[in-house]
PDB file of N, CA and C in Angstrom:
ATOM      1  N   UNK A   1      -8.073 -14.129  10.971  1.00  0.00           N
ATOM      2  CA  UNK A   1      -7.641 -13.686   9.669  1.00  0.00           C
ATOM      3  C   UNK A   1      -7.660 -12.158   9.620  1.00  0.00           C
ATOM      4  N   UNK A   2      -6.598 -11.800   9.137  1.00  0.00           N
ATOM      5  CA  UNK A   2      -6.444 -10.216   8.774  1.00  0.00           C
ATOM      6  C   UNK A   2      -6.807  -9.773   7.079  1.00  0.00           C
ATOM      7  N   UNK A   3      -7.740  -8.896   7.263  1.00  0.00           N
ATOM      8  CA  UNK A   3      -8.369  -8.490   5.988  1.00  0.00           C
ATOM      9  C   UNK A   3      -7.319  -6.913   5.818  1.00  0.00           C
ATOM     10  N   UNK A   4      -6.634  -6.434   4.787  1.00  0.00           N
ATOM     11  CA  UNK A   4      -5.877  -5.619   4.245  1.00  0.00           C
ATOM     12  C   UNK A   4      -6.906  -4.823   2.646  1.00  0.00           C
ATOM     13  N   UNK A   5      -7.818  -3.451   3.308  1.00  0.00           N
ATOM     14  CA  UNK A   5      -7.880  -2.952   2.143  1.00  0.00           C
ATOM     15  C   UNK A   5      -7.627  -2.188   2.072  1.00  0.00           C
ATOM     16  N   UNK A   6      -6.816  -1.443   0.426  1.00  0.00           N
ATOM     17  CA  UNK A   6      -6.569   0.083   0.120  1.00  0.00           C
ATOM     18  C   UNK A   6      -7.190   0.105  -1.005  1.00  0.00           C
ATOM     19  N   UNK A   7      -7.769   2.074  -1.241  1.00  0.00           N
ATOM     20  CA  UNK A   7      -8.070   2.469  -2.450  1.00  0.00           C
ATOM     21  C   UNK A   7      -6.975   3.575  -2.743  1.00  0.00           C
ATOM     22  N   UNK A   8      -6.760   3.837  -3.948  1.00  0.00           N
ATOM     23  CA  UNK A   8      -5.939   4.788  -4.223  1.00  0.00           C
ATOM     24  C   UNK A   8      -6.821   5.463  -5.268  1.00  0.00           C
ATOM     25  N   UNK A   9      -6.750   7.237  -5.085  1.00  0.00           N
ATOM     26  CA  UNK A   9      -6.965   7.881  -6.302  1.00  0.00           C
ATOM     27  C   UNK A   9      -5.772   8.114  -7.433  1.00  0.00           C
ATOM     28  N   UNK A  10      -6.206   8.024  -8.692  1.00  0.00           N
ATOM     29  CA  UNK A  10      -4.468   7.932  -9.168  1.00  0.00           C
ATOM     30  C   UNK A  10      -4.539   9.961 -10.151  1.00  0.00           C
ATOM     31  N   UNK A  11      -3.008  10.228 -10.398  1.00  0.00           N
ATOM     32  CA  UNK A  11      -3.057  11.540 -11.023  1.00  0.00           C
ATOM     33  C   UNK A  11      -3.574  11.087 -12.303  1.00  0.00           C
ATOM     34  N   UNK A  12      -3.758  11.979 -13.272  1.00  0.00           N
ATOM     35  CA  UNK A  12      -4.524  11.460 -14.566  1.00  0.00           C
ATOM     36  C   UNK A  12      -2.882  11.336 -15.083  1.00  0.00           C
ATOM     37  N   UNK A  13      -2.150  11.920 -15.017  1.00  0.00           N
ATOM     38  CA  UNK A  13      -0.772  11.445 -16.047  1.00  0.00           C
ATOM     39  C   UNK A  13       0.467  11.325 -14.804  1.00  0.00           C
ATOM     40  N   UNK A  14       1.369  10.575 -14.805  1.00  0.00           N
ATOM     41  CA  UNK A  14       2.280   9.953 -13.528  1.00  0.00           C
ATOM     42  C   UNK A  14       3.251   8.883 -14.768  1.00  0.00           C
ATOM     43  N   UNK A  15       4.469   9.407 -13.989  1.00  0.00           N
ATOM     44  CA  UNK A  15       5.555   7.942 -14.232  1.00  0.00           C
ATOM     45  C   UNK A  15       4.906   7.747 -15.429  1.00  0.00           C
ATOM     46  N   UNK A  16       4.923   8.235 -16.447  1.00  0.00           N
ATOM     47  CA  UNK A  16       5.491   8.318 -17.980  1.00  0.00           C
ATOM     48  C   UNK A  16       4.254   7.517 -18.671  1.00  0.00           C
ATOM     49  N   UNK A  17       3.125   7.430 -18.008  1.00  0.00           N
ATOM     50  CA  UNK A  17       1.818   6.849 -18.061  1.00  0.00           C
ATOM     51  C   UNK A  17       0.440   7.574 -17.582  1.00  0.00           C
ATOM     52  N   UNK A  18      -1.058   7.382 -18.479  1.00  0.00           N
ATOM     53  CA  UNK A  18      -2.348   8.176 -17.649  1.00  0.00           C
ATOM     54  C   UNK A  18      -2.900   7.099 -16.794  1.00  0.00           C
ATOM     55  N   UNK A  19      -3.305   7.965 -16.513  1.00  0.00           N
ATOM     56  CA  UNK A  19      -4.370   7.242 -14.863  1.00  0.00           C
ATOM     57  C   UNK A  19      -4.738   5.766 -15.697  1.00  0.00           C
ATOM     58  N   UNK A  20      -5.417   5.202 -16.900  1.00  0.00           N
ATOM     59  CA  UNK A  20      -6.147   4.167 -16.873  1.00  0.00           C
ATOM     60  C   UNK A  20      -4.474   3.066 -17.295  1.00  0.00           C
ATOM     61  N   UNK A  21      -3.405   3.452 -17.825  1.00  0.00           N
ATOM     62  CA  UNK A  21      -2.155   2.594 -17.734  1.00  0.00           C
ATOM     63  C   UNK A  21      -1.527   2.437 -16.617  1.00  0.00           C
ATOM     64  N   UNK A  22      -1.657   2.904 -15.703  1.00  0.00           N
ATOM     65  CA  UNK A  22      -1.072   3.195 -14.636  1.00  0.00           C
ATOM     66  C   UNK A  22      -2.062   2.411 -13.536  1.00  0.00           C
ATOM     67  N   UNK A  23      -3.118   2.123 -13.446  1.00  0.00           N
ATOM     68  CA  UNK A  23      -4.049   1.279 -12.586  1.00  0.00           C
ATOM     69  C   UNK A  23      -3.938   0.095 -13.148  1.00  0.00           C
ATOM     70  N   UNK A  24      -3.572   0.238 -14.717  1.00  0.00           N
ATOM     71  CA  UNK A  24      -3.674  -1.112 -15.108  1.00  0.00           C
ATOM     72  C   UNK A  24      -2.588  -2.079 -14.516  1.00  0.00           C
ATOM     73  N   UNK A  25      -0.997  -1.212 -14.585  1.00  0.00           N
ATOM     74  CA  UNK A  25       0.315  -1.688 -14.397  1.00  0.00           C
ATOM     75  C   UNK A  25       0.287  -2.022 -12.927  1.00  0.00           C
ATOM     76  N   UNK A  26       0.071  -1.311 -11.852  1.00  0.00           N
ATOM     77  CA  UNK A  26      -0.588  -1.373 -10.204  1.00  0.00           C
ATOM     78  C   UNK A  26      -1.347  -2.474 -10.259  1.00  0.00           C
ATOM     79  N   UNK A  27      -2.630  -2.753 -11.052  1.00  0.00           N
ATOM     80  CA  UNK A  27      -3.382  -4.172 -10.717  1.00  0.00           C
ATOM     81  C   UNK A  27      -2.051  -5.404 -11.133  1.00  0.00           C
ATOM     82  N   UNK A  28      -1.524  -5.413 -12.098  1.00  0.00           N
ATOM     83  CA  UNK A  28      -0.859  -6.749 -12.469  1.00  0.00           C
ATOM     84  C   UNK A  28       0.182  -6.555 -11.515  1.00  0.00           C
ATOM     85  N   UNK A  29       0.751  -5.465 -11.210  1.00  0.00           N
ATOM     86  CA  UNK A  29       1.829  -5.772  -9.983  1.00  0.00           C
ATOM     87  C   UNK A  29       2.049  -6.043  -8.807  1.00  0.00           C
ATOM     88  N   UNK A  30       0.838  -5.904  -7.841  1.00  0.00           N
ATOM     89  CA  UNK A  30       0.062  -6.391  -7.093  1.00  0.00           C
ATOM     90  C   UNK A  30      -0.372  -7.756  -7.183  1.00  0.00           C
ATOM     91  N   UNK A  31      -0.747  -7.936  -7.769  1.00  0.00           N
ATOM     92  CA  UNK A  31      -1.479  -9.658  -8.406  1.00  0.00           C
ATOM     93  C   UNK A  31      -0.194 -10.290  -8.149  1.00  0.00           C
ATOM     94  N   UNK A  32       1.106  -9.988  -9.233  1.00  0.00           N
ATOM     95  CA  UNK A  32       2.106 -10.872  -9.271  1.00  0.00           C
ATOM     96  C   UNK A  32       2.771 -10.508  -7.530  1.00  0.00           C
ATOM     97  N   UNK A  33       2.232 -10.180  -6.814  1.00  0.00           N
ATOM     98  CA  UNK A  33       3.082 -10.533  -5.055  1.00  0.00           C
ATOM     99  C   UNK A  33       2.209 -11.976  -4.922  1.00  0.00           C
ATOM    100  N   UNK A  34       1.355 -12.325  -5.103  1.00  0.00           N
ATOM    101  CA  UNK A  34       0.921 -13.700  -4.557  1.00  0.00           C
ATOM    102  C   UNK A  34       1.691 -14.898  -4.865  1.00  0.00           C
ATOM    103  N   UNK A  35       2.916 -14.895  -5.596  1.00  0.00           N
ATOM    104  CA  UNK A  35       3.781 -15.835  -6.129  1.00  0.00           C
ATOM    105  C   UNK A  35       5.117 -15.382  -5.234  1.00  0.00           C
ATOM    106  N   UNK A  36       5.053 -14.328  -4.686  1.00  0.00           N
ATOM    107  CA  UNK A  36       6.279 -13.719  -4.159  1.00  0.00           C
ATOM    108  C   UNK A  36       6.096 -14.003  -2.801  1.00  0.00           C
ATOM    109  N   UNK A  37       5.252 -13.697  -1.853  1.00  0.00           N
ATOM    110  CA  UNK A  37       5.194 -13.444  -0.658  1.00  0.00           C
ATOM    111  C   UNK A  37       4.147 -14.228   0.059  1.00  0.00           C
ATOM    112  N   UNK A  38       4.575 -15.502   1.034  1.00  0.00           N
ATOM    113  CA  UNK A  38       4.176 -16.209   0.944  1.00  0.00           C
ATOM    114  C   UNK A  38       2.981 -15.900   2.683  1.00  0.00           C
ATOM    115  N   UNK A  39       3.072 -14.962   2.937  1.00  0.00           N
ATOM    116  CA  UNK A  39       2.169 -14.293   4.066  1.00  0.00           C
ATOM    117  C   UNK A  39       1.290 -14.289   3.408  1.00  0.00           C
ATOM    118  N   UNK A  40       1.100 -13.999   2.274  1.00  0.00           N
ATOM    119  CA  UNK A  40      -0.451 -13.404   0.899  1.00  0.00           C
ATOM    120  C   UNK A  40      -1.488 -14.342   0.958  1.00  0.00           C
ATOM    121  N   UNK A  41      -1.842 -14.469   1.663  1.00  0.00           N
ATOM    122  CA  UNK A  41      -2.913 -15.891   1.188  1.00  0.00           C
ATOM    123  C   UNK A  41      -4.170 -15.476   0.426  1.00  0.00           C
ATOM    124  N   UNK A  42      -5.121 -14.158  -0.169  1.00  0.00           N
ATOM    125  CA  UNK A  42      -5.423 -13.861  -1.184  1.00  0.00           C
ATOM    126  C   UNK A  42      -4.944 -12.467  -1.715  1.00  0.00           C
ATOM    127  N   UNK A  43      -5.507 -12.523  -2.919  1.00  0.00           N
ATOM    128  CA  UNK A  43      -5.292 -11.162  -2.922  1.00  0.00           C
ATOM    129  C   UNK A  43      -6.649 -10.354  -4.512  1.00  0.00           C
ATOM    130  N   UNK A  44      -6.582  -9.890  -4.407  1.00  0.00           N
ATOM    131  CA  UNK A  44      -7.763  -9.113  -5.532  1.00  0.00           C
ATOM    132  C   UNK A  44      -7.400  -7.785  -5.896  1.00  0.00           C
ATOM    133  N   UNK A  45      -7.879  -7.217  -6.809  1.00  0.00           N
ATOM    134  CA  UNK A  45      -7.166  -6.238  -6.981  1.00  0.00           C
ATOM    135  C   UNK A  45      -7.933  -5.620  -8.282  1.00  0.00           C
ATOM    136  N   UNK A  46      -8.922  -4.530  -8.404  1.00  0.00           N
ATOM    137  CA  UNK A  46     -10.157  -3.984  -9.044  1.00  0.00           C
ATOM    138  C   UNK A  46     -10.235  -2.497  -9.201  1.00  0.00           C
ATOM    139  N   UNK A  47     -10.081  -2.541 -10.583  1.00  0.00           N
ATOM    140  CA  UNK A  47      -9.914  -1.059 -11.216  1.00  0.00           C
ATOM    141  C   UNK A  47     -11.422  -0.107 -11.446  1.00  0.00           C
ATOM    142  N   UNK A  48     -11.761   0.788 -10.785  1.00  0.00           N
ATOM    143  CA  UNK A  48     -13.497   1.555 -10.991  1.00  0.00           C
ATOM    144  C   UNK A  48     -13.647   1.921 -12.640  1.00  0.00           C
ATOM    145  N   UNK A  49     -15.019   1.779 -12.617  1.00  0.00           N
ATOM    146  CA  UNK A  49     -15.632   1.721 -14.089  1.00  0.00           C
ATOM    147  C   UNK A  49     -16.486   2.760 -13.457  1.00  0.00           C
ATOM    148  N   UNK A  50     -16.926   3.020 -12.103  1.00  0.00           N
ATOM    149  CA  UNK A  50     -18.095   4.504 -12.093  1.00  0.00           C
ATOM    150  C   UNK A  50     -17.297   5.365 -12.066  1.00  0.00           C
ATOM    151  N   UNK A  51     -18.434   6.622 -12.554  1.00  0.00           N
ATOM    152  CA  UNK A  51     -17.593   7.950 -13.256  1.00  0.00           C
ATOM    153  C   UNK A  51     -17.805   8.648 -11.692  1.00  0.00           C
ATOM    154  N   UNK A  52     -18.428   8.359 -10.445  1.00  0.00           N
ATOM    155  CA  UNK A  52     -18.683   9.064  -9.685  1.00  0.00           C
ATOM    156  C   UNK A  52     -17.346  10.365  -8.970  1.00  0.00           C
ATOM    157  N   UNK A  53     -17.618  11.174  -8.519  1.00  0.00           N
ATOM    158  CA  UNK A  53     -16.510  11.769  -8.189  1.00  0.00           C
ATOM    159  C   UNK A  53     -16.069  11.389  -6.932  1.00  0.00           C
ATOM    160  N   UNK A  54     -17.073  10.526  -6.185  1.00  0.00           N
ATOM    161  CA  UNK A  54     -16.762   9.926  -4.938  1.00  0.00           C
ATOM    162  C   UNK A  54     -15.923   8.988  -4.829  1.00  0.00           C
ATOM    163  N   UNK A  55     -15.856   8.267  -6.048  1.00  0.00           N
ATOM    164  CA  UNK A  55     -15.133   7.004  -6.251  1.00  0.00           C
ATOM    165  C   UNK A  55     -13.629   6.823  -6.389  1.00  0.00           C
ATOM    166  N   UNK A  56     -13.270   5.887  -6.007  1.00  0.00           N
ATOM    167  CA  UNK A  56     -11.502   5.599  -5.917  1.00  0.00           C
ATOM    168  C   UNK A  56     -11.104   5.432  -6.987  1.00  0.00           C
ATOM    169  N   UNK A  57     -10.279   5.094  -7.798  1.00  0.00           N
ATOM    170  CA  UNK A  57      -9.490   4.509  -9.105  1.00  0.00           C
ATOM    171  C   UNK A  57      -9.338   2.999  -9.083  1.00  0.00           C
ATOM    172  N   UNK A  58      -8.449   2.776  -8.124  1.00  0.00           N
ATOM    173  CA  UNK A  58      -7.744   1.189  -7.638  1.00  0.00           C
ATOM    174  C   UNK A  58      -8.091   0.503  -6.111  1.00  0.00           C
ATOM    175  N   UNK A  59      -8.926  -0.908  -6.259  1.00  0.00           N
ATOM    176  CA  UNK A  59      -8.890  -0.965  -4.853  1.00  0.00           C
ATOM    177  C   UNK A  59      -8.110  -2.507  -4.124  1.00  0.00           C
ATOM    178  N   UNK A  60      -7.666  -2.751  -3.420  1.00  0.00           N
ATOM    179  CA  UNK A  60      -6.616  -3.669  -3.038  1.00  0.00           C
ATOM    180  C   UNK A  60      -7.080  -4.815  -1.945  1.00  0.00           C
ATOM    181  N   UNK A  61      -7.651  -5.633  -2.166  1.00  0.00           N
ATOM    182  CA  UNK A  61      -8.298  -6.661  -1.236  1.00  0.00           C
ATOM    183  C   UNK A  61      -7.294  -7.885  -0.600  1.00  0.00           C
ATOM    184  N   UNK A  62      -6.466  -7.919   0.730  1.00  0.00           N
ATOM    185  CA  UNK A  62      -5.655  -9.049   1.019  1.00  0.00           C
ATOM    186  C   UNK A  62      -5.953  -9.663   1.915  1.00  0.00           C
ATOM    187  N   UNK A  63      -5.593 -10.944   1.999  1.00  0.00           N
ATOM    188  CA  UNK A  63      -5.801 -11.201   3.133  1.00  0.00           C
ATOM    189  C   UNK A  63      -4.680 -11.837   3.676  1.00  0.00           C
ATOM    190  N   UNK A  64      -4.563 -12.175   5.099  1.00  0.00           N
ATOM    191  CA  UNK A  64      -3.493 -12.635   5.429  1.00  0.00           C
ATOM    192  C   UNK A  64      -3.652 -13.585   7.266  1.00  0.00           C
ATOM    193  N   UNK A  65      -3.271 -14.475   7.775  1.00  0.00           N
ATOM    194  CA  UNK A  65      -3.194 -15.130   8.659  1.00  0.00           C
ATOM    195  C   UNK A  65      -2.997 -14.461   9.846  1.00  0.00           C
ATOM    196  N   UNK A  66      -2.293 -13.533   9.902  1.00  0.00           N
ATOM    197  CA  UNK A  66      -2.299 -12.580  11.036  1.00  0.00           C
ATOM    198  C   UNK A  66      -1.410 -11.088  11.134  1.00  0.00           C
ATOM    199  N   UNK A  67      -1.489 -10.642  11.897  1.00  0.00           N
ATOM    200  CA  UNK A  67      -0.839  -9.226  11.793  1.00  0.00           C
ATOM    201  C   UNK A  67       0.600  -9.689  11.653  1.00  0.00           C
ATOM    202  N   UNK A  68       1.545 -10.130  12.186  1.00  0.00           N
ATOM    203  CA  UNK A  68       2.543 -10.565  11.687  1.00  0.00           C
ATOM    204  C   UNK A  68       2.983 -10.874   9.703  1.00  0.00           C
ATOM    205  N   UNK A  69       1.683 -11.933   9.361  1.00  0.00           N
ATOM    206  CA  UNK A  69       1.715 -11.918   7.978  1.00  0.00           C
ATOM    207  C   UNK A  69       1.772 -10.803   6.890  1.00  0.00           C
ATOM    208  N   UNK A  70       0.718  -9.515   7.899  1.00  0.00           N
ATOM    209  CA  UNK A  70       0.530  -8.536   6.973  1.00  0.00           C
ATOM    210  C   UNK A  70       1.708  -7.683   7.213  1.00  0.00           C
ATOM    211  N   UNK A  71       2.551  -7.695   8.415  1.00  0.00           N
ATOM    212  CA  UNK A  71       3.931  -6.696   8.703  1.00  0.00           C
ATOM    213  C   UNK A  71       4.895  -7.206   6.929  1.00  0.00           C
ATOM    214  N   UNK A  72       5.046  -8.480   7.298  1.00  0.00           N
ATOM    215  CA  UNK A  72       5.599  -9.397   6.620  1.00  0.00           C
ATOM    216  C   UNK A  72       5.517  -8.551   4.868  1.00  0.00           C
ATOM    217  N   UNK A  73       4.790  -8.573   4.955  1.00  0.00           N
ATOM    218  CA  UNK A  73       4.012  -8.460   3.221  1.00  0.00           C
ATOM    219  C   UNK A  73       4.712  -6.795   3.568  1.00  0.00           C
ATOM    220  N   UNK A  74       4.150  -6.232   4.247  1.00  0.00           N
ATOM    221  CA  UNK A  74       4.384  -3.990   3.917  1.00  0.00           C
ATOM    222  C   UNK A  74       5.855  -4.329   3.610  1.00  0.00           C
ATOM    223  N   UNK A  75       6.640  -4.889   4.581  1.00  0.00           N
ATOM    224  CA  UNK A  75       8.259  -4.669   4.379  1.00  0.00           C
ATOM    225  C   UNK A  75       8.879  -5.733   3.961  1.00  0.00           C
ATOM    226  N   UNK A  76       8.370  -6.346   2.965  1.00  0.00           N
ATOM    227  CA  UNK A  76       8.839  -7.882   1.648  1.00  0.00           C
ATOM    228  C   UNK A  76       9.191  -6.595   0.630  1.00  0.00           C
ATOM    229  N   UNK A  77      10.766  -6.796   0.189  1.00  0.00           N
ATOM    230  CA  UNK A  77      11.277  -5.850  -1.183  1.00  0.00           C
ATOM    231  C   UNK A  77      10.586  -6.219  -2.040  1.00  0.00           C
ATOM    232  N   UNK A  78       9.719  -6.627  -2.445  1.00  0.00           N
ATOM    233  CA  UNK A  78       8.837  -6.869  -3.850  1.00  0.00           C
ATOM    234  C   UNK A  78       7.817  -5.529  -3.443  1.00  0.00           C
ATOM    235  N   UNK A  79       7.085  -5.753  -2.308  1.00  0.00           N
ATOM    236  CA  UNK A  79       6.248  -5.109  -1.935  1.00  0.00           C
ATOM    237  C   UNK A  79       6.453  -3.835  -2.118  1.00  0.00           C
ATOM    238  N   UNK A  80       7.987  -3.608  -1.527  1.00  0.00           N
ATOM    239  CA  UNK A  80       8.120  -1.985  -1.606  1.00  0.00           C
ATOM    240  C   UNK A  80       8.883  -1.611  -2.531  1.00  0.00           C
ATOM    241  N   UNK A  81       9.121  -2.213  -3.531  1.00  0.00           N
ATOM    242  CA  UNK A  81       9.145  -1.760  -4.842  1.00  0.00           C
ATOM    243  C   UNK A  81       7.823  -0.912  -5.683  1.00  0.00           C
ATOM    244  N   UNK A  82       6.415  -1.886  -5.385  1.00  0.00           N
ATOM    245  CA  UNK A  82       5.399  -1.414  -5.630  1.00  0.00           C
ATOM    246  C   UNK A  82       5.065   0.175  -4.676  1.00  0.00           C
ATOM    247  N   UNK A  83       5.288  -0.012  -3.661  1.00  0.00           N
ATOM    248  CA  UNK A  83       5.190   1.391  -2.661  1.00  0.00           C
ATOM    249  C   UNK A  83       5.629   2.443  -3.031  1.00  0.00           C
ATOM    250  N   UNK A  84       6.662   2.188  -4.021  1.00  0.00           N
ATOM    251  CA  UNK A  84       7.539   3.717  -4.421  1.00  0.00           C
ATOM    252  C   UNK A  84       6.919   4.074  -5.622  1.00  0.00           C
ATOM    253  N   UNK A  85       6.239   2.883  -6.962  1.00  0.00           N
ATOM    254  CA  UNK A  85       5.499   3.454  -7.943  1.00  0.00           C
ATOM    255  C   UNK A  85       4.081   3.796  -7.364  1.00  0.00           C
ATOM    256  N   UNK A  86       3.129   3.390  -6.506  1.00  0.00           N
ATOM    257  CA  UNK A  86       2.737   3.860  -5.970  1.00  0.00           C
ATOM    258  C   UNK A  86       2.787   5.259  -5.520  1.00  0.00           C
ATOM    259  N   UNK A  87       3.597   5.654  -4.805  1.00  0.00           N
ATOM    260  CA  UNK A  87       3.985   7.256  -4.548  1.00  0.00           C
ATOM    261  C   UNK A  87       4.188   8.085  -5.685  1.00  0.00           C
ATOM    262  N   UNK A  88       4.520   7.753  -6.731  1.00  0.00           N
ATOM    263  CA  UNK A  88       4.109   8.961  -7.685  1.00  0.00           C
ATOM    264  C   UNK A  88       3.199   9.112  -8.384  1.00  0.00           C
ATOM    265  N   UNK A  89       2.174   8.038  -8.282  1.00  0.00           N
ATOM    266  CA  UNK A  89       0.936   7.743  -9.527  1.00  0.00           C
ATOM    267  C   UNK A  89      -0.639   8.622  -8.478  1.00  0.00           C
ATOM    268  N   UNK A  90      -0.277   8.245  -7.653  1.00  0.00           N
ATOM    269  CA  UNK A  90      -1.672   8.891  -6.508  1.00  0.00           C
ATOM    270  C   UNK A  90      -1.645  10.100  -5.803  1.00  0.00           C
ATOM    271  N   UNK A  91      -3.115  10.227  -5.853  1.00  0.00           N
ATOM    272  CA  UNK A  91      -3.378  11.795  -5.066  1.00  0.00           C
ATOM    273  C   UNK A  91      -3.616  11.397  -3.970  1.00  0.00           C
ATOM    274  N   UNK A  92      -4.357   9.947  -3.620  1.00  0.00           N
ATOM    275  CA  UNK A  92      -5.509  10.018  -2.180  1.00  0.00           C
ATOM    276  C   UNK A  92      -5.199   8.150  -2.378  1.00  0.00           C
ATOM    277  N   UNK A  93      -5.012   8.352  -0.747  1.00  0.00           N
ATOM    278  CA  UNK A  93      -5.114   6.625  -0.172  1.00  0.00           C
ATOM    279  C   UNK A  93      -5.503   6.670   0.883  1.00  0.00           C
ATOM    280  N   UNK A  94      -6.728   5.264   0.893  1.00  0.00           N
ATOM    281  CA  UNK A  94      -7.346   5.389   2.212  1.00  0.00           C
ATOM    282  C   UNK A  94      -7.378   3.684   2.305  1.00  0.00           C
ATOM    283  N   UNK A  95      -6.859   3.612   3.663  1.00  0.00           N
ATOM    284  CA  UNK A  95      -6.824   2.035   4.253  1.00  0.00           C
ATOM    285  C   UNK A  95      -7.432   1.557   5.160  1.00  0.00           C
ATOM    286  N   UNK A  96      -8.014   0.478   5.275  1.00  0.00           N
ATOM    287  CA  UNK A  96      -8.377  -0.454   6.396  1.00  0.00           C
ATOM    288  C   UNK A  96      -7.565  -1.572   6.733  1.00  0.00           C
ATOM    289  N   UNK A  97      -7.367  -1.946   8.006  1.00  0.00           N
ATOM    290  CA  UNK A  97      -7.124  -3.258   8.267  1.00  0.00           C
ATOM    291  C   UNK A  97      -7.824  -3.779   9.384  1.00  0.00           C
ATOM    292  N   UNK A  98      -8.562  -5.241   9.456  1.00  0.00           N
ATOM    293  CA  UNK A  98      -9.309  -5.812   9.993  1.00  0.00           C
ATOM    294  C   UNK A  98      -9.302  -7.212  10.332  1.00  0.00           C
ATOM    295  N   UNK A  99      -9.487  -7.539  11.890  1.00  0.00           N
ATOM    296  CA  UNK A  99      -9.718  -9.090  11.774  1.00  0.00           C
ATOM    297  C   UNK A  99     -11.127  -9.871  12.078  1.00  0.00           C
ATOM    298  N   UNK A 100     -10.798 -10.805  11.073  1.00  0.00           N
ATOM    299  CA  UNK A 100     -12.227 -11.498  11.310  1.00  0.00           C
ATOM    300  C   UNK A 100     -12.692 -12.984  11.616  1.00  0.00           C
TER     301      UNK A 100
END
């Protein structure tokens, strides 16, 4: 199994929305790929409540059957629809991918 995580820091104002509408719109759009893309076999998706300055904004938990599944999912047009609002809402993204 391939584990898929990202955090994103988001700008405080982006795409006609502030940082806490804008993580909000990213969590539900994310969520709704698990009906879309059938590589997804979970997915989670958790907005930070600490004020730390260390801390991320948005973080992205997937999982998927194998590296193939997760190619599958980056370049699914649903997906990269999300990739392009993505690109204007964030300062900082940091990823893992892992099998376990």
């Amino acid at each position: 199994m391939i584990k898929h995580i990202v955090m994103w820091r988001l700008k405080d104002e982006a795409a006609g929305g502030t940082k806490e509408e804008n993580a909000r719109r990213l969590k539900e759009s994310l969520e709704s790929l698990k009906d879309k893309i059938e590589s997804l076999k979970a997915i989670e998706v958790g907005i930070n409540y600490n004020p730390s300055p260390a801390a991320f904004d948005v973080v992205l938990y997937s999982e998927f059957d194998n590296e193939e599944g997760l190619q599958a999912y980056q370049n699914h047009p649903e997906h990269l629809k999300i990739v392009d609002f993505v690109g204007e809402i964030r300062t900082d993204r940091a990823v893992v991918d892992y099998e376990s």
